[in-house]
Protein backbone atom coordinates (compact mmCIF):
# COMPACT_ATOMS: atom_id res chain seq x y z
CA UNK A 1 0.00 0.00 0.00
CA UNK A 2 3.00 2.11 0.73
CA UNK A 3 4.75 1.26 -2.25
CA UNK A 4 1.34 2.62 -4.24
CA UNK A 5 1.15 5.76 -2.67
CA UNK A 6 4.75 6.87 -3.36
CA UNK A 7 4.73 5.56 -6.70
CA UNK A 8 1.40 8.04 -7.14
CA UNK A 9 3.21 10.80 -5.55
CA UNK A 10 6.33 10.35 -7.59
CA UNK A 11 3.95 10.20 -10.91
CA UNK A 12 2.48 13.57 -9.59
CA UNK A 13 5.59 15.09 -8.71
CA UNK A 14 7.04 14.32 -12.35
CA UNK A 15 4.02 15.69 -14.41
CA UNK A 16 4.22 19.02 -12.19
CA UNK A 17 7.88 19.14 -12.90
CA UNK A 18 7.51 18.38 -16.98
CA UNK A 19 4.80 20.83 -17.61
CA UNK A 20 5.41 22.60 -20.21
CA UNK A 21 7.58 25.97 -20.77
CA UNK A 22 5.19 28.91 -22.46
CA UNK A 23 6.66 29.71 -25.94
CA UNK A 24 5.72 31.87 -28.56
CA UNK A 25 3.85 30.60 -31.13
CA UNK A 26 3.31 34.20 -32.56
CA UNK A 27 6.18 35.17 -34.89
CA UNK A 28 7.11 38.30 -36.26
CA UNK A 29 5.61 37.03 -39.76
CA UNK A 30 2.16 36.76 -38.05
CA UNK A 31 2.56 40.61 -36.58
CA UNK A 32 4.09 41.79 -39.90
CA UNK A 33 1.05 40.40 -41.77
CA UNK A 34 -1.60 41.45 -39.38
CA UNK A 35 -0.25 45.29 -39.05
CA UNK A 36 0.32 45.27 -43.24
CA UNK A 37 -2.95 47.04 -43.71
CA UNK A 38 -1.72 49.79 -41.13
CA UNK A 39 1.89 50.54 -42.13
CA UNK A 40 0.05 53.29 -45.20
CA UNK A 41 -1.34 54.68 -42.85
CA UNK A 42 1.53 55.07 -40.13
CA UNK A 43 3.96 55.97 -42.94
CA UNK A 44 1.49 58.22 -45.00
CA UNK A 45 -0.93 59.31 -42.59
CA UNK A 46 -4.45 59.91 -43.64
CA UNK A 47 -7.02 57.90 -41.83
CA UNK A 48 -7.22 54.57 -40.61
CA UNK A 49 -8.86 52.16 -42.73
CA UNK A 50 -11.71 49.14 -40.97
CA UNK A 51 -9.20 46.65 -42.19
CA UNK A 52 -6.79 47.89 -40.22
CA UNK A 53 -8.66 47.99 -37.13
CA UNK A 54 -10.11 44.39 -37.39
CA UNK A 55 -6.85 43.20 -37.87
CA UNK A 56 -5.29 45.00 -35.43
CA UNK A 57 -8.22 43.66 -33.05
CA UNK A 58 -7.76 40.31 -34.12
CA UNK A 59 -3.55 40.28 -33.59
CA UNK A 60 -4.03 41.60 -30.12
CA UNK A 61 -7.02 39.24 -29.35
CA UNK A 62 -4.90 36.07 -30.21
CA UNK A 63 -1.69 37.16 -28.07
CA UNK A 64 -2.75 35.51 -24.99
CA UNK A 65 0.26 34.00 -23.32
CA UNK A 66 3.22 36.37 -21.86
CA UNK A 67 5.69 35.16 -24.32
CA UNK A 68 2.96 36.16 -27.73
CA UNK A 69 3.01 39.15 -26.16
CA UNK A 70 6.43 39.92 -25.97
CA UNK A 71 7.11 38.97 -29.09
CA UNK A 72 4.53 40.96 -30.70
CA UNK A 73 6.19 44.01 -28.62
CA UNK A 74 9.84 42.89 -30.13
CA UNK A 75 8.51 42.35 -33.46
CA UNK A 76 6.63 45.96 -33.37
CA UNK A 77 9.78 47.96 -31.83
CA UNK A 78 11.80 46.06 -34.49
CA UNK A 79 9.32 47.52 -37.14
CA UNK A 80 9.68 51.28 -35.71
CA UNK A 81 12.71 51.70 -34.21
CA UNK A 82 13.58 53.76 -37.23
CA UNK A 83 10.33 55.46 -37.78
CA UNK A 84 10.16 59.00 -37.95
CA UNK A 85 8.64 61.13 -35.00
CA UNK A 86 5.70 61.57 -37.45
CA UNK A 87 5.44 57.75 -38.40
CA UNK A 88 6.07 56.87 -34.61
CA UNK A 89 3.20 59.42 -33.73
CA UNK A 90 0.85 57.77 -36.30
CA UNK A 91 1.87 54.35 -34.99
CA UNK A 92 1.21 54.77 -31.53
CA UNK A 93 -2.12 56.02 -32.71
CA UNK A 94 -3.91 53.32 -34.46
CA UNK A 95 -5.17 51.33 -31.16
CA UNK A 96 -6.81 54.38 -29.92
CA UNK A 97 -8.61 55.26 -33.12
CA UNK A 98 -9.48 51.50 -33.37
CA UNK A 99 -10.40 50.96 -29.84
CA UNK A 100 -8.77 48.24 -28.82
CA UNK A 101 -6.03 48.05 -26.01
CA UNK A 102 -2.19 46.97 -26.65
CA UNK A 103 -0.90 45.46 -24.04
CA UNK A 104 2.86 47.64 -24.36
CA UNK A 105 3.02 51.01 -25.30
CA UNK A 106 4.06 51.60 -29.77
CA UNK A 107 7.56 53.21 -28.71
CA UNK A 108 11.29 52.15 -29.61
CA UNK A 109 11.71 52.22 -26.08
CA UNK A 110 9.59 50.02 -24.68
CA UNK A 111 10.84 46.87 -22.54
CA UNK A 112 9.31 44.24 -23.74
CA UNK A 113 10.25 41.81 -21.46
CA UNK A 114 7.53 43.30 -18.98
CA UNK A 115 4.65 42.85 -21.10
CA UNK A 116 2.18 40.33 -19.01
CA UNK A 117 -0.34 37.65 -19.92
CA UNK A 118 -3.78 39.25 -20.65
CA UNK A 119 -5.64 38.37 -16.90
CA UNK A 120 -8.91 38.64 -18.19
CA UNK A 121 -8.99 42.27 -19.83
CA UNK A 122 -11.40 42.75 -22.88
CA UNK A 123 -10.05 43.44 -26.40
CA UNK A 124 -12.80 45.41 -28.75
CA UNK A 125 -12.23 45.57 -31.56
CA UNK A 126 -13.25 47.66 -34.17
């Protein structure tokens, strides 16, 4: 009996300890394609177009875990960190005039290693 209830501990104890490490699964490919109908608009100005928004919406909507997150924060800094102040400006913009809340702030000076897991905030989208 012994024997059966340290063999169940050590089978708990072993699934705790293999659980998983959170990874990405967002790459900078997904963010790239999902912003494309903004970047006219960031580079150009003018106004923001519905596509934009619902993708926009949609990007934010499926970075969940901390580590989508952060990568959609490097891959975005990567994208700006030679934007104009104008372009930057316009940037920053778009989830205001869309509605919908990014979980870093649209700067090249953001840390992105303290953007969090979404704990239960609503996205709207546009």
């Amino acid at each position: 009996m012994l024997s059966k209830k340290l063999l169940l501990v050590t089978l708990i104890i072993c699934m705790v300890v293999a659980l998983p490490v959170s990874e990405a699964t967002m790459t900078c490919d997904t963010v790239y394609d999902g912003i494309k109908p903004c970047i006219c608009y960031a580079l150009c100005g003018g106004s923001v177009s519905t596509d934009c928004c619902k993708r926009i919406g949609s990007l934010v909507a499926s970075a969940i875990t901390t580590a989508d997150r952060q990568s959609m924060c490097s891959c975005v800094k990567k994208l700006i960190i030679h934007a104009t102040a104008y372009q930057l400006s316009r940037a920053a913009s778009i989830p205001r005039q869309c509605g919908v809340h990014v979980p870093f702030d649209i700067s090249p000076n953001v840390d992105c290693s303290k953007v969090q897991e979404r704990k239960g905030a609503l996205v709207t989208t546009y």
